[in-house]
Protein backbone atom coordinates (compact mmCIF):
# COMPACT_ATOMS: atom_id res chain seq x y z
CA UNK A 1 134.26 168.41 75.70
CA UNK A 2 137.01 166.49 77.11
CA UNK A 3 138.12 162.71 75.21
CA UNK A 4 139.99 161.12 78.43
CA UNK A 5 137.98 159.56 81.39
CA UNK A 6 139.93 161.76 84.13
CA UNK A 7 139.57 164.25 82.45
CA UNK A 8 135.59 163.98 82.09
CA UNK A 9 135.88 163.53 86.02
CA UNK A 10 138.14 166.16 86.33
CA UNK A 11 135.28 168.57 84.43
CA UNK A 12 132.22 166.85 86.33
CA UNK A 13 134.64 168.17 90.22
CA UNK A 14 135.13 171.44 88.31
CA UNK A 15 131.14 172.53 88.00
CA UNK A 16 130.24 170.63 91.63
CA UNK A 17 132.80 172.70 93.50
CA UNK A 18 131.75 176.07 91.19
CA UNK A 19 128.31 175.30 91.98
CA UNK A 20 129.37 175.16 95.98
CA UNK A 21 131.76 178.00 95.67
CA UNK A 22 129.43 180.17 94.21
CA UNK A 23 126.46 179.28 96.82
CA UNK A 24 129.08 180.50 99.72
CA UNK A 25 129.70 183.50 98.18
CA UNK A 26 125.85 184.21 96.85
CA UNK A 27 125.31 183.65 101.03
CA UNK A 28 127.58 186.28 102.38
CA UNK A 29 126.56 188.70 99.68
CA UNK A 30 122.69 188.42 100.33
CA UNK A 31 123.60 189.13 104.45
CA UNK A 32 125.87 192.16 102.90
CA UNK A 33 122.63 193.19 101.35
CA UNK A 34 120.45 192.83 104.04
CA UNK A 35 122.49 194.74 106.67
CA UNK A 36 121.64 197.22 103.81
CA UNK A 37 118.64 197.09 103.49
CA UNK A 38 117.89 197.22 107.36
CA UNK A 39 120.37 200.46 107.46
CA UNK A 40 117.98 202.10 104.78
CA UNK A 41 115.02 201.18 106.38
CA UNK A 42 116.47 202.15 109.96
CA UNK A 43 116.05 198.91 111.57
CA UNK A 44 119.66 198.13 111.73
CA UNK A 45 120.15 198.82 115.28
CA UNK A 46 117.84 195.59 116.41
CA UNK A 47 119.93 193.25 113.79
CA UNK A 48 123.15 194.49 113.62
CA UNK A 49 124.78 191.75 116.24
CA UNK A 50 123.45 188.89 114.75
CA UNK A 51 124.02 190.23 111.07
CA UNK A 52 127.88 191.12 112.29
CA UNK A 53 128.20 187.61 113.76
CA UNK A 54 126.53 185.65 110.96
CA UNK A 55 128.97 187.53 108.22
CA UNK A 56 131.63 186.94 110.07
CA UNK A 57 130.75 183.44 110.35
CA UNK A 58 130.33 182.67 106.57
CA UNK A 59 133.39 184.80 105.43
CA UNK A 60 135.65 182.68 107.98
CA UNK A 61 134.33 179.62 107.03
CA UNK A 62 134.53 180.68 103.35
CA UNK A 63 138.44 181.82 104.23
CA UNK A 64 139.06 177.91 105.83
CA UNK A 65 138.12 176.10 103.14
CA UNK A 66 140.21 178.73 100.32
CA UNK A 67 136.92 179.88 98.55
CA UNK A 68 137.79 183.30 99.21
CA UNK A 69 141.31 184.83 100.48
CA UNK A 70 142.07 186.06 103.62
CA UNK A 71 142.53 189.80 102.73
CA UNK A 72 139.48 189.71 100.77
CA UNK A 73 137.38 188.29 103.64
CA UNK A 74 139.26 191.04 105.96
CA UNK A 75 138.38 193.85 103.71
CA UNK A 76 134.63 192.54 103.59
CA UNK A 77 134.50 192.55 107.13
CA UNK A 78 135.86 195.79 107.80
CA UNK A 79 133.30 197.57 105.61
CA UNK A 80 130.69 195.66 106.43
CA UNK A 81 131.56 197.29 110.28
CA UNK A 82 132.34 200.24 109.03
CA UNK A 83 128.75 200.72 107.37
CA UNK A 84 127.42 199.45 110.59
CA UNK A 85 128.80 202.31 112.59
CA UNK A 86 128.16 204.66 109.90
CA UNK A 87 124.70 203.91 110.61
CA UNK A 88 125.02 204.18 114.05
CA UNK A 89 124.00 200.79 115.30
CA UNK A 90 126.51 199.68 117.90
CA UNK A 91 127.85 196.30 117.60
CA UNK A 92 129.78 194.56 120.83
CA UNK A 93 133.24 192.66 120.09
CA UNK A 94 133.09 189.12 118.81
CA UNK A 95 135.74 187.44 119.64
CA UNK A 96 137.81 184.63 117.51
CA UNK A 97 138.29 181.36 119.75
CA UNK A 98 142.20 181.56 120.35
CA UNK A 99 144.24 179.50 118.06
CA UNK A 100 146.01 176.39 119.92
CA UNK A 101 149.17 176.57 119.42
CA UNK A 102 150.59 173.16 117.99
CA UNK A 103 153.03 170.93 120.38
CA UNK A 104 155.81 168.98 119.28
């Protein structure tokens, strides 16, 4: 147990933003495991868009805020697709808005 008042603080930040972290990533896992489950159970093809876009979703918003890194979230992604086609549920493209570029 920490002795200095910032550092009490500093322990109270450390377990809220676990806590948070850990509720992000507990959310994209449980949509991992659903897409699973509905691939199983062969009713994939009805969900597979909105699964797709609400993974993508999380894992992006996950990437923005540094809770997970960018190649992790990329390789998530890419087999969550990949286990979509697998299963032969066609998915249509969803695309990222287009960055604006900054102006000086």
């Amino acid at each position: 147990m920490p002795n200095k008042k910032s550092a009490i603080k500093h322990l109270r930040q450390t377990v809220k933003r676990t806590e948070r972290n850990a509720l992000v990533k507990r959310n994209i896992k449980e949509i991992i495991k659903r897409g699973q489950k509905a691939a199983t159970k062969g009713t994939l093809k009805d969900e597979a868009n909105s699964l797709m876009h609400a993974l993508q979703k999380a894992i992006d918003k996950a990437v923005k805020v540094k809770i997970l890194k960018e190649n992790t979230a990329n390789r998530k992604k890419a087999r969550f697709a990949q286990m979509l086609k697998k299963s032969g549920a066609s998915i249509k493209e969803i695309k990222s808005p287009a960055k604006a570029e900054d102006k000086k």
